[in-house]
Protein backbone atom coordinates (compact mmCIF):
# COMPACT_ATOMS: atom_id res chain seq x y z
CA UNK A 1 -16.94 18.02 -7.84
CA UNK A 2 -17.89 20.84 -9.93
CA UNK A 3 -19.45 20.35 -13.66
CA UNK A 4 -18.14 19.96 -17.49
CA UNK A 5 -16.32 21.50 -19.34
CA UNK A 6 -15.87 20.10 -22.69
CA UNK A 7 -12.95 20.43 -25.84
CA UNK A 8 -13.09 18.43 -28.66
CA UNK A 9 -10.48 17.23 -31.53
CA UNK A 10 -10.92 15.32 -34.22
CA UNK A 11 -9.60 12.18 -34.22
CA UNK A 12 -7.74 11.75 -37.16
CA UNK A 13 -5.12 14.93 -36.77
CA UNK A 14 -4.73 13.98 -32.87
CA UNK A 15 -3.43 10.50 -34.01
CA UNK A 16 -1.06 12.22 -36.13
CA UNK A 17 0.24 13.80 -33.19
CA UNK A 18 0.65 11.31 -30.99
CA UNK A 19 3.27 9.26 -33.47
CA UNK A 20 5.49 12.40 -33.44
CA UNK A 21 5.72 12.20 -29.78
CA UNK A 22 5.88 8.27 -28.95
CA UNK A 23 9.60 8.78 -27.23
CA UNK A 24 8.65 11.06 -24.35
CA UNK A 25 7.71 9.50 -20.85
CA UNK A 26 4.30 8.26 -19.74
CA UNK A 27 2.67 10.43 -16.87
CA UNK A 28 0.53 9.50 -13.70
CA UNK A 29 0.32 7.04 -11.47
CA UNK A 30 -0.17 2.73 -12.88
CA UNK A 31 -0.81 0.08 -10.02
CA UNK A 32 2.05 -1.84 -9.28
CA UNK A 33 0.93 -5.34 -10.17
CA UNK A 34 -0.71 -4.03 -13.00
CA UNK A 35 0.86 -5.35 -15.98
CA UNK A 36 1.01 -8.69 -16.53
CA UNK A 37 0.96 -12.47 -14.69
CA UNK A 38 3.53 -14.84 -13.74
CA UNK A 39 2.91 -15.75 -17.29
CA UNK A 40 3.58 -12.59 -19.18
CA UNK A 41 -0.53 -12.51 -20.21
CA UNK A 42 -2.44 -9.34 -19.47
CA UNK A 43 -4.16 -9.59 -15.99
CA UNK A 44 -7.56 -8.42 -16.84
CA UNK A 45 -8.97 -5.23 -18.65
CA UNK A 46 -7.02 -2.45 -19.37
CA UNK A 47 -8.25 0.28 -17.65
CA UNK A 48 -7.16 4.13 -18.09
CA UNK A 49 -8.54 6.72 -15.30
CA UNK A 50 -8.08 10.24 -15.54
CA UNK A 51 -7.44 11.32 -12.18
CA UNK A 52 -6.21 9.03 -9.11
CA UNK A 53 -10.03 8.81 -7.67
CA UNK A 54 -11.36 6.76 -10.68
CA UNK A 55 -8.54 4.83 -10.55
CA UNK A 56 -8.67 4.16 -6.82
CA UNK A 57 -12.27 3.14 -7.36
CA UNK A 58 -11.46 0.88 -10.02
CA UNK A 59 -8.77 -0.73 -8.08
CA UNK A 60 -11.02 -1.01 -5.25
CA UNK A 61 -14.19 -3.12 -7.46
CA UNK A 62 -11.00 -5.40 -8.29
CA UNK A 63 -9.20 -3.88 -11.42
CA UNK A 64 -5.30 -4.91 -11.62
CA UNK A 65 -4.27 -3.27 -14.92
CA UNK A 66 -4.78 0.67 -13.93
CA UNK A 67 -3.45 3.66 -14.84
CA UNK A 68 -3.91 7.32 -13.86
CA UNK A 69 -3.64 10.10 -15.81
CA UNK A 70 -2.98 12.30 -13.99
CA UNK A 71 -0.41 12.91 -11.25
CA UNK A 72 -1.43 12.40 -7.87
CA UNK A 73 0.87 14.93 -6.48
CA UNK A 74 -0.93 17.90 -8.86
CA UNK A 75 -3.78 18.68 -5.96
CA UNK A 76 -6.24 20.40 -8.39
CA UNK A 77 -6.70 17.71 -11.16
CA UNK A 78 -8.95 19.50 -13.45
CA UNK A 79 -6.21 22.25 -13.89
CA UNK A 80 -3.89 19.44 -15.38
CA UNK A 81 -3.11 19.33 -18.92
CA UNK A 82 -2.92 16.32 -20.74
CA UNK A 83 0.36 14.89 -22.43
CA UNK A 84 0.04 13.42 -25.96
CA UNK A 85 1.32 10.31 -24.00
CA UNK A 86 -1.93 10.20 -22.11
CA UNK A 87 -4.14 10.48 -25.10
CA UNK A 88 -2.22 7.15 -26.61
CA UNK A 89 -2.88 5.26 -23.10
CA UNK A 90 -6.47 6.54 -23.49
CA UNK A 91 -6.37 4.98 -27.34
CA UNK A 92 -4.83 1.73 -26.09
CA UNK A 93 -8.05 1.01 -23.20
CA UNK A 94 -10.79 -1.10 -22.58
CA UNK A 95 -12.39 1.04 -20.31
CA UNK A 96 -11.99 4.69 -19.47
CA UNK A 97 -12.80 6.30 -16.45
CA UNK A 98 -13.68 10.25 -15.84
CA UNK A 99 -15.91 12.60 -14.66
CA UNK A 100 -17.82 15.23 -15.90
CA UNK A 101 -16.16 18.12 -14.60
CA UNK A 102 -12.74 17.41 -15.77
CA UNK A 103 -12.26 19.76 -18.64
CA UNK A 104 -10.43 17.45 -20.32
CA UNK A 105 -13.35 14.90 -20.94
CA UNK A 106 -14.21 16.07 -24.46
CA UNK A 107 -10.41 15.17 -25.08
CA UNK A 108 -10.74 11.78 -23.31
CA UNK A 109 -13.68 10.46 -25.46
CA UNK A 110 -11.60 11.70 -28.89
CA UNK A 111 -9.09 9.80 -27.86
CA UNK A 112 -10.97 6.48 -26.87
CA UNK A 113 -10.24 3.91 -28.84
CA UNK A 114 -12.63 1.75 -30.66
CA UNK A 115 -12.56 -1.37 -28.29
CA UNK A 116 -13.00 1.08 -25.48
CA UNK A 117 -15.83 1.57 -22.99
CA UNK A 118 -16.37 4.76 -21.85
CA UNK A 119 -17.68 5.03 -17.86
CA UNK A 120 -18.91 8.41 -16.07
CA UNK A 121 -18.35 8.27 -12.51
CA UNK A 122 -19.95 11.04 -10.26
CA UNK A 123 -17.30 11.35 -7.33
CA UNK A 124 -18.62 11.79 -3.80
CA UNK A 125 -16.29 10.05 -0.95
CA UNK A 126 -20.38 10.03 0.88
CA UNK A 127 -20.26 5.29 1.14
CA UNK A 128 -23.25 5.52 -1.09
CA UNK A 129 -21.65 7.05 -3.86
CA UNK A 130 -18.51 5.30 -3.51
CA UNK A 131 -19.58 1.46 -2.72
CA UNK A 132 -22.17 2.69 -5.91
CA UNK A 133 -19.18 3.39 -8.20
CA UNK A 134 -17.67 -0.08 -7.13
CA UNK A 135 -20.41 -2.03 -7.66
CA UNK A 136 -20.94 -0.34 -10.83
CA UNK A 137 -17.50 -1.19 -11.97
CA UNK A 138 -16.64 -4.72 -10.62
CA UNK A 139 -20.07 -5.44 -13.02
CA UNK A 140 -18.52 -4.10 -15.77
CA UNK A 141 -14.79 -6.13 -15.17
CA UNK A 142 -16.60 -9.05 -14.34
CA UNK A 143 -14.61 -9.13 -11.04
CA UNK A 144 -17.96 -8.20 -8.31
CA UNK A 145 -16.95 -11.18 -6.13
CA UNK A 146 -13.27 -8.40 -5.26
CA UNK A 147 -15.27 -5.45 -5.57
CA UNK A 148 -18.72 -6.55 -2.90
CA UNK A 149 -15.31 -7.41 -0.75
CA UNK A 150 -14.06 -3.99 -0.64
CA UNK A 151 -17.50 -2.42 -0.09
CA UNK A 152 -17.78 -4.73 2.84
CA UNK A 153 -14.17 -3.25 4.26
CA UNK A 154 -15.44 0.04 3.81
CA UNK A 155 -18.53 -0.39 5.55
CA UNK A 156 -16.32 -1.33 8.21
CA UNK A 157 -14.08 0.99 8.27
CA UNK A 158 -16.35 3.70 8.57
CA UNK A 159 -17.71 2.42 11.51
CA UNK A 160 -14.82 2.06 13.22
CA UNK A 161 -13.65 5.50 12.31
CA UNK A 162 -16.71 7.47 12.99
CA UNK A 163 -16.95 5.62 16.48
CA UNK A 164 -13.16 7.10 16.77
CA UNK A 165 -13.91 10.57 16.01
CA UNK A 166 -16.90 10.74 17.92
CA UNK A 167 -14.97 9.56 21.20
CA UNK A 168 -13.18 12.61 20.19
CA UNK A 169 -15.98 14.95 20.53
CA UNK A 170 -15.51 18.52 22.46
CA UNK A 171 -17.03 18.51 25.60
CA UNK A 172 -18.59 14.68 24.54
CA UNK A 173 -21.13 16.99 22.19
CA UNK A 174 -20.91 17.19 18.24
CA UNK A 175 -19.44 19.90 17.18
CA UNK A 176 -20.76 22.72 14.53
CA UNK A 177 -18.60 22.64 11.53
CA UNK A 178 -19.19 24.70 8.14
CA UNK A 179 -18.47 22.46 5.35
CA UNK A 180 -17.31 22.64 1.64
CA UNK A 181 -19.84 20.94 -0.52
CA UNK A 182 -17.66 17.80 -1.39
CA UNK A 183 -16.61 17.64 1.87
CA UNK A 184 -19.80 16.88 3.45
CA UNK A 185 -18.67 12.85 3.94
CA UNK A 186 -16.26 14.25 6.02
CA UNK A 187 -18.87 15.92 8.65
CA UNK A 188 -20.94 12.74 8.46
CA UNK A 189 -18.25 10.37 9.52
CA UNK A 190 -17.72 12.84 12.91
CA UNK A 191 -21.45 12.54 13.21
CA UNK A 192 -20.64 16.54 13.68
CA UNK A 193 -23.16 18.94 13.59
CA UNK A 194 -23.34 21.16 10.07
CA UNK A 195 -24.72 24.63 10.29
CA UNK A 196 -23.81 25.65 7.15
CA UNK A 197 -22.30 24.63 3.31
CA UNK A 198 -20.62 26.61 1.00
CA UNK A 199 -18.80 26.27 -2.39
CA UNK A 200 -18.05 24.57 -5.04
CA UNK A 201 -18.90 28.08 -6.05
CA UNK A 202 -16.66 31.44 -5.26
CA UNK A 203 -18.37 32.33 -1.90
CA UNK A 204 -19.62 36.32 -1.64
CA UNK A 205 -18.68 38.17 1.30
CA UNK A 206 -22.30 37.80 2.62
CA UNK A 207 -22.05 34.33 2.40
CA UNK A 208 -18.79 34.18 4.62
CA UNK A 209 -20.67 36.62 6.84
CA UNK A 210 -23.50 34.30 7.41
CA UNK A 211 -21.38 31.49 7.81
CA UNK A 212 -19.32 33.62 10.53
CA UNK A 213 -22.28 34.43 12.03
CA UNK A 214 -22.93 30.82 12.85
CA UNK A 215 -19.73 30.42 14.88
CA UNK A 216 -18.69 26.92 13.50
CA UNK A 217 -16.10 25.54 16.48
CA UNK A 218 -14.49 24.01 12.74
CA UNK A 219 -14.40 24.41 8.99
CA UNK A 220 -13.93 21.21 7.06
CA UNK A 221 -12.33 22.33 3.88
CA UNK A 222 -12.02 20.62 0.29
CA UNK A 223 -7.69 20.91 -0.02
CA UNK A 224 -7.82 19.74 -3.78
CA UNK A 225 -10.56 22.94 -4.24
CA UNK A 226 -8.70 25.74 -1.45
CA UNK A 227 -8.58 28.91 -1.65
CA UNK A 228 -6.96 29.49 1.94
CA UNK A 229 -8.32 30.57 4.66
CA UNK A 230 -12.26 30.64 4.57
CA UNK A 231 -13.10 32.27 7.67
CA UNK A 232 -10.61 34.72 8.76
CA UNK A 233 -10.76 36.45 12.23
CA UNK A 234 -14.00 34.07 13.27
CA UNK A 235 -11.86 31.54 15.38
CA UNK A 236 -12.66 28.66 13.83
CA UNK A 237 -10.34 25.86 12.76
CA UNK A 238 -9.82 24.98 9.47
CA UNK A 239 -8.94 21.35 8.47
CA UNK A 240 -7.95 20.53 5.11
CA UNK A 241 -9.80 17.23 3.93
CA UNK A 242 -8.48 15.64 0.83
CA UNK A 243 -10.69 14.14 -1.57
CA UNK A 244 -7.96 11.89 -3.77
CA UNK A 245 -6.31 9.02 -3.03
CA UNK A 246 -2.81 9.42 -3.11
CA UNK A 247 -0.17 7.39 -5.75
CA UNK A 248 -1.00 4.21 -3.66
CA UNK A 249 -4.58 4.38 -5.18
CA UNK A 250 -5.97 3.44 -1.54
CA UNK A 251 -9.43 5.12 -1.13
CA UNK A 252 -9.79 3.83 1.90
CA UNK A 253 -6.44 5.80 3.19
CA UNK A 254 -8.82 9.10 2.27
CA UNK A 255 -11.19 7.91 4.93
CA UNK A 256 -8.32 6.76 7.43
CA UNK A 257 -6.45 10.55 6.59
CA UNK A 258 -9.46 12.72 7.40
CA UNK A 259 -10.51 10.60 10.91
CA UNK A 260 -7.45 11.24 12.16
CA UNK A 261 -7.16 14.72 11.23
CA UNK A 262 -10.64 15.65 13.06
CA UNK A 263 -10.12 13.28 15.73
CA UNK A 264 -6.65 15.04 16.66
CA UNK A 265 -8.39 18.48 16.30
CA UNK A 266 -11.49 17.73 18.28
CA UNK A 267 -9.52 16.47 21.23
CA UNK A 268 -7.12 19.06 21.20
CA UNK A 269 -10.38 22.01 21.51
């Protein structure tokens, strides 16, 4: 989604910190068989995500030990401010997973520790990106037999979907939709026709004009970047399209939410 911010702390006085504080509660969101085997061993490679879209995607190339930083419940994840808590889970990793526009990143790396490998992802729900970012990480756990098995369920899933939502057409015709920029994968899976973008930018008046003036039947929006309403008085419907998985780190369930949504809304017009 949008680009980096950056804050940086040195190492040694955040450490400090972190001992003061070791009795308060852990935040986010951990997979449920994440912890251990039968046998009380670690089940693979601790990883630490910042935000529940890393994690998903780490889950999804095959990852059992997971945790997310941050809630999945706070919809605007770069606005979240990290607990001392998270820094330690950061410190106790072997791999970390975030994104460059999470102003938090600078604070992420400080906090790394040694052992740990630090992996950029660049989030896009578009399948290339995503079975990209799997691939990417089930090479890095060693696990690409689970991970080339989820990109396979995605690729059919998305089939399925799209050929859902298109049944669903208006009229049997694609509609025209105006679309936020990271909600483009959205559009694609209707096969729906986009006459125009806007965002991640604040959009000028003359941009919403223009955009108006295109009569969209639908505006996909991003619901973890809203602002409201984007085109008031134009008669197009908005539909909210969420970009994060939700605590059940299914990525797939993102795809599965936003069919349904445009596939109710397009029969309903």
């Amino acid at each position: 989604m949008a680009r980096a911010r950056v804050l940086v702390r040195p190492l040694t006085a955040l450490s400090a910190g972190l001992l003061l504080v070791s009795g308060c509660g852990a935040s986010g969101t951990s997979s449920k068989d994440a912890s251990a085997d039968s046998s009380g061993k670690s089940s693979g490679p601790v990883v630490v995500a910042t935000t529940s879209w890393e994690a998903a995607l780490a889950r999804a190339a095959g990852a059992k030990n997971v945790k997310s930083l941050v809630p999945a419940s706070i919809r605007h994840a770069p606005d979240y401010d990290l607990k001392p808590t998270d820094l330690t889970a950061v410190a106790g990793a072997d791999y970390v997973l975030y994104a460059s526009f999470e102003p938090f990143a600078g604070r992420i790396k400080e906090a790394a520790g040694s052992k740990a490998k630090m992996i950029e992802l660049d989030l896009d729900n578009a399948p290339a990106k995503t079975t990209a970012n799997v691939t990417r990480l089930g090479k890095a756990f060693g696990t690409q037999q689970a991970a080339a098995k989820w990109n396979a369920a995605l690729t059919g899933q998305w089939k399925s979907l799209s050929h859902q939502v298109k049944a669903a057409w208006p009229g049997g015709r694609p509609p025209a939709v105006a679309s936020q920029a990271f909600t483009r994968w959205a559009a694609d899976l209707a096969g729906a026709r986009v006459v125009g973008t806007y965002g991640p930018e604040a959009v000028t008046p003359a941009q919403l004009s223009a955009l108006s003036g295109k009569k969209p039947k639908f505006v996909l929006d991003n619901e973890n970047m809203s602002t409201g309403t984007v085109l008031p008085g134009s008669g197009a419907e908005q539909l909210n399209i969420v970009n994060y998985p939700g605590a059940d780190l299914d990525l797939l369930g993102v795809y599965r939410k936003a069919a349904q949504q445009m596939k109710k809304a397009f029969a309903a017009s």
